[in-house]
Protein backbone atom coordinates (compact mmCIF):
# COMPACT_ATOMS: atom_id res chain seq x y z
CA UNK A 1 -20.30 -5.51 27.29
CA UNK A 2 -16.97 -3.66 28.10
CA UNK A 3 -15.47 -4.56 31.31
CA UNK A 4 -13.84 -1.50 33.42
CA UNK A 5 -11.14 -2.76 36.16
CA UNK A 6 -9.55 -0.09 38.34
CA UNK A 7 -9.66 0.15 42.07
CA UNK A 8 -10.29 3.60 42.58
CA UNK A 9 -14.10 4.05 42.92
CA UNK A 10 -14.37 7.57 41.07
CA UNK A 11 -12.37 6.68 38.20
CA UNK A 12 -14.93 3.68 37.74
CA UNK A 13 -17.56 5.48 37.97
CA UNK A 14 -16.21 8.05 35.80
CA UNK A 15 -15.91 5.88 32.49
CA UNK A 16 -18.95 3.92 33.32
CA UNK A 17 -20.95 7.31 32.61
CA UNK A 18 -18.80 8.00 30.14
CA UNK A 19 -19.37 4.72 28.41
CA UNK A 20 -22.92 4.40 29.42
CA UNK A 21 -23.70 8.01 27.92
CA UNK A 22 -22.55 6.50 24.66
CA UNK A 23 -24.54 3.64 24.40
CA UNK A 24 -22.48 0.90 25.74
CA UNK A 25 -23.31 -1.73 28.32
CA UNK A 26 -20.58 -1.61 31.08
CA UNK A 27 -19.62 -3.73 33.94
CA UNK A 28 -16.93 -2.03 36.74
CA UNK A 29 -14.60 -3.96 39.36
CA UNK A 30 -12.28 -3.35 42.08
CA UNK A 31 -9.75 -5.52 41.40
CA UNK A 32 -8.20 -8.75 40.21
CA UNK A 33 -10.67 -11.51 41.81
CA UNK A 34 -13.69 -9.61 40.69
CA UNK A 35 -12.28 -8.91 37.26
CA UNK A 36 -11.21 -13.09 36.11
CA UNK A 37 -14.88 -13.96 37.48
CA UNK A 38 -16.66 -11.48 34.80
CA UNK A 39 -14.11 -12.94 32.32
CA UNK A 40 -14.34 -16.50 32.88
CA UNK A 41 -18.18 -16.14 33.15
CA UNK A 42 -19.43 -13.53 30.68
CA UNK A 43 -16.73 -12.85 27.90
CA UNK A 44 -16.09 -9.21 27.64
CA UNK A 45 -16.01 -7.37 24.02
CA UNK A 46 -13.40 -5.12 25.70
CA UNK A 47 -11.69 -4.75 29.15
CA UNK A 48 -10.31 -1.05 30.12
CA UNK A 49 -7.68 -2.38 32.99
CA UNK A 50 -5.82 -0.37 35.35
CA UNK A 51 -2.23 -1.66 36.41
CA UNK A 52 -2.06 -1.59 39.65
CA UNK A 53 -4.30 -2.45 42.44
CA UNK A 54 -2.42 -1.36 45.32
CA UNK A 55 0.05 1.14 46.71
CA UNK A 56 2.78 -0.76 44.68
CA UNK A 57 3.22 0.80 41.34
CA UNK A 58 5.17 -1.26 39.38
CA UNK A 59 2.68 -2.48 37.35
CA UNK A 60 2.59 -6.24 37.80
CA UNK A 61 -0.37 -6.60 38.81
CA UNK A 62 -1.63 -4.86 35.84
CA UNK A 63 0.48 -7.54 33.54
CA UNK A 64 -0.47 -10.62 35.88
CA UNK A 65 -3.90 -10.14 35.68
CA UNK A 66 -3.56 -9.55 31.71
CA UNK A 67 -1.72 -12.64 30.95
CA UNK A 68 -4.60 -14.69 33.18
CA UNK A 69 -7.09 -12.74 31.19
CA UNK A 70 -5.61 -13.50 27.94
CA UNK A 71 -5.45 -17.30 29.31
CA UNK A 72 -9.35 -17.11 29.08
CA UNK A 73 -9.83 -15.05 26.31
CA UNK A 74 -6.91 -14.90 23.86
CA UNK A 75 -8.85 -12.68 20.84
CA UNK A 76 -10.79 -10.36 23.85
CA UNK A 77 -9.01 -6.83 23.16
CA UNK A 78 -8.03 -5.12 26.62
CA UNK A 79 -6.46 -1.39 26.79
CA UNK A 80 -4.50 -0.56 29.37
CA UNK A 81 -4.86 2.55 31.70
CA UNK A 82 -1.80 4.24 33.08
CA UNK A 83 0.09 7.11 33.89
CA UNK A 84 1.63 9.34 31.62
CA UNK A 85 5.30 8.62 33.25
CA UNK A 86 4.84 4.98 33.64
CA UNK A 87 4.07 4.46 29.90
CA UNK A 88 7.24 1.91 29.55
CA UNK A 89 4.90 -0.51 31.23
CA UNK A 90 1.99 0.18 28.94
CA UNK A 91 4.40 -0.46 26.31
CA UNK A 92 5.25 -4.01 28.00
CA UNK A 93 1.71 -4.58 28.37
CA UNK A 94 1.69 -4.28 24.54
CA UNK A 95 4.06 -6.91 24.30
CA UNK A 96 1.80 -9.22 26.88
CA UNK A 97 -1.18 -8.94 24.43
CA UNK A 98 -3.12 -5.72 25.49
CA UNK A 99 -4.45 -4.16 22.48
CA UNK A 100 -3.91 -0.71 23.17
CA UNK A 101 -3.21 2.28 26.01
CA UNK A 102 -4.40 5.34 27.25
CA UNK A 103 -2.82 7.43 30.04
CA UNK A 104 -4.46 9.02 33.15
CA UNK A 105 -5.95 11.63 33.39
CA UNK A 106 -7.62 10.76 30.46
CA UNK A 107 -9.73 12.60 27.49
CA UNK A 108 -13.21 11.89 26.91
CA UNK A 109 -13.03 12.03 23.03
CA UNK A 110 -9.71 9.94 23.00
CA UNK A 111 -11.25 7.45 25.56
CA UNK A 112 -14.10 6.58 23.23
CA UNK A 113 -12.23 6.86 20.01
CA UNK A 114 -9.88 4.21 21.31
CA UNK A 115 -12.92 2.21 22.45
CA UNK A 116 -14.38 2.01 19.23
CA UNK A 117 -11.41 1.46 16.98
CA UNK A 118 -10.50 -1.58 19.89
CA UNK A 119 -14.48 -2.78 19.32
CA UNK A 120 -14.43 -2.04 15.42
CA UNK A 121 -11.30 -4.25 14.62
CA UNK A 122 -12.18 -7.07 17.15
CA UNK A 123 -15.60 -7.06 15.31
CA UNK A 124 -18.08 -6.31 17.93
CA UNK A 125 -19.76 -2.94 16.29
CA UNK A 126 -21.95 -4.78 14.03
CA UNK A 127 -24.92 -3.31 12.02
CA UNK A 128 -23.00 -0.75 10.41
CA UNK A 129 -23.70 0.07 6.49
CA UNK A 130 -20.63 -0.15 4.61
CA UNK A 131 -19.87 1.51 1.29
CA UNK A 132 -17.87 -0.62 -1.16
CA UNK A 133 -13.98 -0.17 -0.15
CA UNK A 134 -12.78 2.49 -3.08
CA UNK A 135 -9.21 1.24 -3.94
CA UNK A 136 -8.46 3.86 -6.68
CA UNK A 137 -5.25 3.86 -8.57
CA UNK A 138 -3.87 0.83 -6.53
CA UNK A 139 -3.27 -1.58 -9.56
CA UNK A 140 -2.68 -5.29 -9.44
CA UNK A 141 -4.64 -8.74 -8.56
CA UNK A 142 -1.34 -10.74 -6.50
CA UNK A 143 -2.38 -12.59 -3.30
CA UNK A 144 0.50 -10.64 -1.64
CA UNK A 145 -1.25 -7.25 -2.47
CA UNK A 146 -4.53 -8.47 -1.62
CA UNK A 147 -3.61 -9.39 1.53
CA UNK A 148 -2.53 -5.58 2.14
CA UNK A 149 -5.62 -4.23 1.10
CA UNK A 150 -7.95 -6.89 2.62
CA UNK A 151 -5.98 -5.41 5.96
CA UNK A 152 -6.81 -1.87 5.46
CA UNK A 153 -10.60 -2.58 4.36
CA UNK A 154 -10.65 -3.80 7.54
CA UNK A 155 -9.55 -1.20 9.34
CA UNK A 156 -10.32 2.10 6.97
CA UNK A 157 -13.63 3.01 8.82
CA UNK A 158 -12.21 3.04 12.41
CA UNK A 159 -9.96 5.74 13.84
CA UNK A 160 -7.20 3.03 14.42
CA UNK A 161 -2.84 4.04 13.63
CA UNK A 162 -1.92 2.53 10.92
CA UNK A 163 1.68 2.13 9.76
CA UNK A 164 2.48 0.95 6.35
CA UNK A 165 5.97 -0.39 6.04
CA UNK A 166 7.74 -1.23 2.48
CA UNK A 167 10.62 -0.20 0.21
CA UNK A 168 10.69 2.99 -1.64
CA UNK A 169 8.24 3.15 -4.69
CA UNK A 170 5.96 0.64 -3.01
CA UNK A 171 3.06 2.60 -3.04
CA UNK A 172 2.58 3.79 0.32
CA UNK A 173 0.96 7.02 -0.18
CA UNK A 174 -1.80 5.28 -2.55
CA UNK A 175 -2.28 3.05 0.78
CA UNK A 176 -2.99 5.80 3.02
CA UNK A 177 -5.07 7.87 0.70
CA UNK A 178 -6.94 4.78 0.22
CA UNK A 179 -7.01 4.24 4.25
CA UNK A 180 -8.78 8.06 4.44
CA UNK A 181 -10.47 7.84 1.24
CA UNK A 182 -12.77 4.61 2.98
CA UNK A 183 -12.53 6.12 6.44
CA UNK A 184 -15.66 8.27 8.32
CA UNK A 185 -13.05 11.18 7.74
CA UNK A 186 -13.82 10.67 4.10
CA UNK A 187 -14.44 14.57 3.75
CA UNK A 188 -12.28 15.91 5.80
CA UNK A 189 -8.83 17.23 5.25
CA UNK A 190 -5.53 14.54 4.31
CA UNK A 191 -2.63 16.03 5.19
CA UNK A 192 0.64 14.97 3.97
CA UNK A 193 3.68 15.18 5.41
CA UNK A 194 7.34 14.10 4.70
CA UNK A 195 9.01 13.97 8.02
CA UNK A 196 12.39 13.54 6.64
CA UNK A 197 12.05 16.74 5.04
CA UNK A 198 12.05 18.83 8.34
CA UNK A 199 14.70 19.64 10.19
CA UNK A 200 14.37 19.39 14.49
CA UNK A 201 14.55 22.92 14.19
CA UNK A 202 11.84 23.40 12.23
CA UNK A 203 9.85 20.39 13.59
CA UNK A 204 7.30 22.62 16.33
CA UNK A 205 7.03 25.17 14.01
CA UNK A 206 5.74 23.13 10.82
CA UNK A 207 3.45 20.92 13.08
CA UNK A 208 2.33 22.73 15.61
CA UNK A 209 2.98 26.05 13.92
CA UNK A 210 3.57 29.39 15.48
CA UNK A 211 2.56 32.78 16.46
CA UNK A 212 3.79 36.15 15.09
CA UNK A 213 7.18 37.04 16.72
CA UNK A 214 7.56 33.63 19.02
CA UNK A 215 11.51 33.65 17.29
CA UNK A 216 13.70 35.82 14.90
CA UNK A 217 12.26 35.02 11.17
CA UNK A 218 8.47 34.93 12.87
CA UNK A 219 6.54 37.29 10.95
CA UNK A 220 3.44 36.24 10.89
CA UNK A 221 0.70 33.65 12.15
CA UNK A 222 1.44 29.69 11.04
CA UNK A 223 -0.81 27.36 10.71
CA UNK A 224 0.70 23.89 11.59
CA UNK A 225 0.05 20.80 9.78
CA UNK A 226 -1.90 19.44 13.06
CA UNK A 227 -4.39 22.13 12.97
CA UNK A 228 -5.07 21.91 9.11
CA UNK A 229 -5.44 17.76 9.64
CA UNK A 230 -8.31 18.33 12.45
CA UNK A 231 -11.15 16.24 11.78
CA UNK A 232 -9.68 14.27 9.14
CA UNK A 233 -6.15 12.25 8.61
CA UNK A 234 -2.58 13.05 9.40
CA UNK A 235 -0.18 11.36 6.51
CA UNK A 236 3.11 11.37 8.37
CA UNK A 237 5.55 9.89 5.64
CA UNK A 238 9.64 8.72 6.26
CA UNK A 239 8.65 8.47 10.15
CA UNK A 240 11.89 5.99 10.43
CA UNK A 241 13.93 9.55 9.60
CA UNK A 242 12.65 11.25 12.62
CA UNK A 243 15.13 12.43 15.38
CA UNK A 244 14.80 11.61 18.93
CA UNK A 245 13.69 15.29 20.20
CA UNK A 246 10.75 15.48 17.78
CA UNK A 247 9.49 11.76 18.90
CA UNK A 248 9.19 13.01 22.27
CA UNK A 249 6.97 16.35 21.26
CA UNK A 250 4.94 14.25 18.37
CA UNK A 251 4.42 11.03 20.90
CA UNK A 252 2.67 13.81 23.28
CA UNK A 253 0.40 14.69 20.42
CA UNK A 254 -0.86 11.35 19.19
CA UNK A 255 -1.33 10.44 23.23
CA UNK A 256 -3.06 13.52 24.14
CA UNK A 257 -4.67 14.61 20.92
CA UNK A 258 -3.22 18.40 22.45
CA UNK A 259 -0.44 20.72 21.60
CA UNK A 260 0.46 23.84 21.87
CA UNK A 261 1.34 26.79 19.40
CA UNK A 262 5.16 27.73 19.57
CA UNK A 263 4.48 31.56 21.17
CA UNK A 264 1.04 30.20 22.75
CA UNK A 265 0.75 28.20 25.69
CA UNK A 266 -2.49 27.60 25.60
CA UNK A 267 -3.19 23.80 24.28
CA UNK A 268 -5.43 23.20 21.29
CA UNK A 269 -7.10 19.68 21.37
CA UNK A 270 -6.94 18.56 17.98
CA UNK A 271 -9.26 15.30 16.00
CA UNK A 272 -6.96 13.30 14.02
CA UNK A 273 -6.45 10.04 12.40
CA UNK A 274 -2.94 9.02 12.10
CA UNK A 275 -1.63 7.07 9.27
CA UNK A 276 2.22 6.65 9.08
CA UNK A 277 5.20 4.85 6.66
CA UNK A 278 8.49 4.35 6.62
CA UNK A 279 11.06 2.40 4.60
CA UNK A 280 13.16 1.50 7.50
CA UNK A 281 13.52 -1.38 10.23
CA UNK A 282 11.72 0.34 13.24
CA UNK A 283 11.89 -2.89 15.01
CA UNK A 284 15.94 -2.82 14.97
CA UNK A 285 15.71 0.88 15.47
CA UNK A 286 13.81 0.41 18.30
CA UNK A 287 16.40 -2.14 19.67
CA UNK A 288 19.11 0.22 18.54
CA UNK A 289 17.57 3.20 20.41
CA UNK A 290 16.81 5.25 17.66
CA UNK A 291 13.40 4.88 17.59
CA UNK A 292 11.12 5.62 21.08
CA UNK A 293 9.57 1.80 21.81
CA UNK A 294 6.35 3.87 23.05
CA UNK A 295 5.92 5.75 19.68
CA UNK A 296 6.46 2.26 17.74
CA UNK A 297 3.74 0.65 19.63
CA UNK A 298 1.47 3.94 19.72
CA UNK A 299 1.89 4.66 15.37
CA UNK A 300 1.37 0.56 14.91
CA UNK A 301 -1.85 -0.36 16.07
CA UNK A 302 -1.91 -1.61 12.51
CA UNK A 303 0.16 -2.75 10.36
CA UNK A 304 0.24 -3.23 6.83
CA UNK A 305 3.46 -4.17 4.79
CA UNK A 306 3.61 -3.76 1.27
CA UNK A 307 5.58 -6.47 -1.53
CA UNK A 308 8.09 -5.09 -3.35
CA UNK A 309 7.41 -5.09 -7.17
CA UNK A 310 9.71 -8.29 -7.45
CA UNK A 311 7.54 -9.95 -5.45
CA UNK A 312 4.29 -9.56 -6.77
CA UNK A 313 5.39 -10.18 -10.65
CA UNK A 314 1.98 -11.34 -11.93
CA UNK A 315 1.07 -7.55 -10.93
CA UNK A 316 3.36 -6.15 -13.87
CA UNK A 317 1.73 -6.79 -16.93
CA UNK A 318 -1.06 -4.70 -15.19
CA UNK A 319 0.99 -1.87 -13.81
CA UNK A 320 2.57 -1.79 -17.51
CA UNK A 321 -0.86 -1.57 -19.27
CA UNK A 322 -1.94 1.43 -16.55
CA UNK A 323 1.25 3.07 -17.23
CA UNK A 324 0.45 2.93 -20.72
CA UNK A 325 -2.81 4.05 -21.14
CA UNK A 326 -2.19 6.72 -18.56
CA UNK A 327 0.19 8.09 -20.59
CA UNK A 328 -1.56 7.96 -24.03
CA UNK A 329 -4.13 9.75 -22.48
CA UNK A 330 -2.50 12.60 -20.98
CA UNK A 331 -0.65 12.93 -24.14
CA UNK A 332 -4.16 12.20 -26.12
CA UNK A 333 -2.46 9.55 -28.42
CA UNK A 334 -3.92 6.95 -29.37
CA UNK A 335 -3.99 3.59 -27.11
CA UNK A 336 -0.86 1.57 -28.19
CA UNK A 337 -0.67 -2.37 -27.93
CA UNK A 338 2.43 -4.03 -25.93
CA UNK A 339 3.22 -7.70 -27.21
CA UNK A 340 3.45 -10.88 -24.51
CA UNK A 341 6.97 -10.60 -25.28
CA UNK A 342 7.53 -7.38 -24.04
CA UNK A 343 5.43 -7.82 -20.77
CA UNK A 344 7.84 -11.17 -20.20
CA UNK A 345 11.01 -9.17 -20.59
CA UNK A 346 9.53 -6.36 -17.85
CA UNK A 347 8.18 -9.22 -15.45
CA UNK A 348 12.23 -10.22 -15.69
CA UNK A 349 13.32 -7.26 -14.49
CA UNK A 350 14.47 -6.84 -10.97
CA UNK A 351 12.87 -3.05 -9.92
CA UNK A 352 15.39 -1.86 -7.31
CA UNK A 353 12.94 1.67 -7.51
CA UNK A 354 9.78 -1.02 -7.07
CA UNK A 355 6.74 0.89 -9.42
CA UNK A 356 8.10 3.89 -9.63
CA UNK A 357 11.30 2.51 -11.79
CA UNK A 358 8.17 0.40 -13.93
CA UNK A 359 6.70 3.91 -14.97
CA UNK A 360 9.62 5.26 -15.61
CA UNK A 361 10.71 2.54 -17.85
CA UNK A 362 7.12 2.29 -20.19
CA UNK A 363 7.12 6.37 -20.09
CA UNK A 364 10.52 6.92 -21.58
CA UNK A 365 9.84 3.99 -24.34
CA UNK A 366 6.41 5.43 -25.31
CA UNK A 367 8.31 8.72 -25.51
CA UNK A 368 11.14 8.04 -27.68
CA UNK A 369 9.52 4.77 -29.31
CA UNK A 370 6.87 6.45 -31.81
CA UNK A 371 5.10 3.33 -32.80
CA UNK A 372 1.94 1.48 -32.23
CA UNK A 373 3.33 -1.88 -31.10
CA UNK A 374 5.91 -2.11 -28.37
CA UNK A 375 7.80 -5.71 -28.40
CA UNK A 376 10.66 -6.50 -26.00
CA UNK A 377 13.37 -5.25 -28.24
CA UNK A 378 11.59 -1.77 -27.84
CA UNK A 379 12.14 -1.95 -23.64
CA UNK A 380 15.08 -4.34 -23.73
CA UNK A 381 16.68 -1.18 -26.08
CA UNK A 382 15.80 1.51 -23.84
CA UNK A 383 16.58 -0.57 -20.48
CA UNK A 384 19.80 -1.24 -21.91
CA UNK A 385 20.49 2.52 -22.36
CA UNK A 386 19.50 3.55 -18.80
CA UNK A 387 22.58 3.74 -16.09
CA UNK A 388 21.49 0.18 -14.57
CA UNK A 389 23.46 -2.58 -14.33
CA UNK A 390 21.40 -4.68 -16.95
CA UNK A 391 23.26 -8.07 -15.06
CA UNK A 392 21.75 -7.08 -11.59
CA UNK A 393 19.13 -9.85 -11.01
CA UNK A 394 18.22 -11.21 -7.59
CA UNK A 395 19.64 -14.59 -7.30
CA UNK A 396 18.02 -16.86 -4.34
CA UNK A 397 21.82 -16.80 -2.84
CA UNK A 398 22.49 -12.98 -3.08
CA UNK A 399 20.97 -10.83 -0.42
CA UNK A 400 18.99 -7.61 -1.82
CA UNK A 401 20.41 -5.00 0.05
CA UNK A 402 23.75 -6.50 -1.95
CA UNK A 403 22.04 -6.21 -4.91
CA UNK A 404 20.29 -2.23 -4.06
CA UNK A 405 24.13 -1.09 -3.06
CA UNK A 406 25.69 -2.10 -6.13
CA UNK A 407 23.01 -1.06 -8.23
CA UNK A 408 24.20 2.50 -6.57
CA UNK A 409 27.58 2.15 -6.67
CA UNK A 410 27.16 1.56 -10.58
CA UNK A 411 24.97 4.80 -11.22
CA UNK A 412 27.45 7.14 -8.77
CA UNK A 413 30.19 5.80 -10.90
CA UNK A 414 28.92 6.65 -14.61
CA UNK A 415 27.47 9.90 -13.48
CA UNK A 416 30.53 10.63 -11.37
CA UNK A 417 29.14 11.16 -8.54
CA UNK A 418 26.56 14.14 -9.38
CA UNK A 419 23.56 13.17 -6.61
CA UNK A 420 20.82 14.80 -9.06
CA UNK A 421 21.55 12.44 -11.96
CA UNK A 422 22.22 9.35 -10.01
CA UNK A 423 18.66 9.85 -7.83
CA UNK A 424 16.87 10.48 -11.68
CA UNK A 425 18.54 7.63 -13.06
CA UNK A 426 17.63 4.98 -9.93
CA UNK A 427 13.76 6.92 -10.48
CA UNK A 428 14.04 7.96 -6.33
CA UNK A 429 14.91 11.64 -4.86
CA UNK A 430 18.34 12.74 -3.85
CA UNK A 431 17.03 12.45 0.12
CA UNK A 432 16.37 8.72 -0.32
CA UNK A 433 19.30 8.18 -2.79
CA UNK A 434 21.51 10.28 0.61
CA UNK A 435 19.80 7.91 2.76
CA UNK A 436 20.57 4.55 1.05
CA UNK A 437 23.76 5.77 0.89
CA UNK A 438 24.31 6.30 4.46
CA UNK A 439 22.53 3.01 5.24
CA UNK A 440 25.23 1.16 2.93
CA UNK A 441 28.35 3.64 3.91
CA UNK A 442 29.13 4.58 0.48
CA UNK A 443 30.80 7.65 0.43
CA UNK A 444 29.59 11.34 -0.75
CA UNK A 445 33.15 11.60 -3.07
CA UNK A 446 35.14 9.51 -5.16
């Protein structure tokens, strides 16, 4: 039963319909009193709860009558209703408990899509037939991993945000094609897209996209990458890199599910899943003021956080033997056998570039090793000859981000300073190697 709380009689009766029309049972109240007797008596699945219940408009009332609800019923999931200017208080609702919020006037679509992903993940939409969860080319066995996926087999099949947080060469794209790969969007379009790539002045035209002549350099029609997502999943990648202006427009978009066409006021609704990841601290952004609170808590219904490589080890020997067949096979050599000593020495190893610096590693010895056994001297002997810093290991009283800027310091000195070579050498791309840099305030020049 979902439990509707607002104490204006036509918006009530509007999303009971609404609800009722889509197969749910629904009970409606006109205020606080009404609402703690339902809960205290009946136990919701799901309370849709207005904030305020009189002509005040703070809000308290809203966030009172949560925290007594959440007294009652600490797991019941309850999204708030609110107006699009007072979403600050939704956003302090999130940090009471609520689950979720959706701003007045409302959508009918987005309604019930937030209704069911609330119902999915609390566990209340029982009876469905699931297919076994497809985890395709995400290698390894560690509790720590497990944990990551056992969160997004959870969650794949419901329209819920995700955001996947984790170093570079973590794996966060093979998370969120696995997160649409397992969803209901299954066959519908995953678009990627690598926010840090885009400049603000590009932002509305490569999202929203644009008519023909809406600025100078406009010469024809562009599909943005909202419109080509519709129906299936959004992949919005290096969110953390995102500038102010553009959170505003792109907060409008997940809230709304609307934009509008740069030359082209008309607004387009648009059907999308959003799955998100970043490499940086949004929670000290957020407290910094870099990064909108209301677009943290709207991209993070869901979070999953994936181990670095040096913390998963018993993964390695795994990723090596993937790496390694993968590449015999493109290559159509024949399998080649790595010792136990070799897949010690490459567990030892302390993977500032996380699985992306593995590959590169067991590629480059399979290229220039010619053999059909690999033991450690074969890696140890290529590792050697690679610009790291073959003494960086994490001790327990050495921070990492110590560790990561020397490890950078060392490749910009013995390529003297040449951005290309230092980014190939560390196995990342000059925009992340520009934006560790920044994030350590190591200079551009000697």
């Amino acid at each position: 039963m979902i439990l509707v709380v607002d104490d204006d009689n036509a918006i009530r009766l509007s999303l009971k319909m609404l609800l009722q029309r889509a197969g749910y049972e629904v009970v409606s109240v006109a205020g606080p009193v009404e609402a703690m007797d339902v809960v205290r008596s009946t136990a919701p699945q799901l309370v849709l709860l207005d904030m305020n219940f009189s002509r005040a408009t703070s809000g308290d009332e809203g966030l009172t009558l949560l925290k007594q609800m959440k007294i009652f019923r600490p797991d019941m999931p309850v999204i708030l209703m609110t107006a699009w200017g007072s979403i600050p208080l939704a956003v302090e609702g999130i940090h009471a408990g609520a689950f979720d919020f959706i701003t007045k006037p409302w959508d009918n679509r987005n309604v019930l899509e937030h209704v069911k992903a609330a119902l999915d993940i609390a566990g209340h939409n029982d009876g469905v037939v699931t297919k076994e969860f497809d985890r395709s080319g995400i290698i390894g066995d560690s509790p720590s991993l497990n944990k990551v996926l056992d969160t997004i087999r959870r969650v794949a099949r419901t329209d819920a945000s995700v955001l996947i947080m984790g170093e570079n060469g973590t794996g966060k794209e093979l998370i969120a094609e696995a997160i649409h790969r397992n969803s209901l969007r299954a066959g519908k379009p995953f678009v990627k897209v690598n926010l840090g790539g885009i400049s603000q002045s590009l932002f509305e035209s490569e999202m929203f996209g644009h008519k023909k002549g809406a600025f100078t350099g406009a010469v024809a029609d562009r599909t943005g990458r909202f419109a080509l997502a519709d129906g299936g999943t959004i992949f919005l990648d290096e969110i953390g890199d995102l500038d102010l202006g553009s959170q505003v427009k792109l907060l409008r978009v997940l809230q709304e599910h609307t934009f509008e066409v740069l030359g082209d006021s008309r607004p387009r609704k648009v059907d999308i899943r959003v799955v998100c990841a970043t490499n940086a601290d949004l929670n000290k952004m957020v407290a910094d003021r870099t990064f909108r609170e209301d677009l943290f808590y709207r991209i993070n219904l869901i979070t999953a956080v994936l181990p670095a490589l040096r913390e998963r080890p018993e993964d390695i020997p795994l990723l090596v033997r993937h790496f390694a067949d993968e590449y015999c096979r493109s290559c159509r050599l024949p399998k080649v056998e790595i010792t136990s000593g070799a897949m010690a020495y490459l567990a030892s190893l302390p993977y500032p570039g996380n699985i992306r610096e593995l590959k590169n590693i067991v590629e480059r010895t399979l290229i220039v090793g010619g053999t059909d056994v690999y033991d450690r001297r074969h890696f140890e002997e290529l590792y050697l000859q690679l610009p790291h810093d073959p003494a960086v290991q994490l001790q327990s009283s050495e921070k990492l981000e110590d560790v990561e800027r020397r490890t950078i310091m060392n490749m910009l000195v013995k390529h003297n300073y040449n951005m290309s070579r230092t980014a190939a050498a560390l196995g990342i791309s000059r925009q992340t190697l520009y934006r560790r840099m920044d994030k350590f305030g190591i200079d551009y020049e000697v």
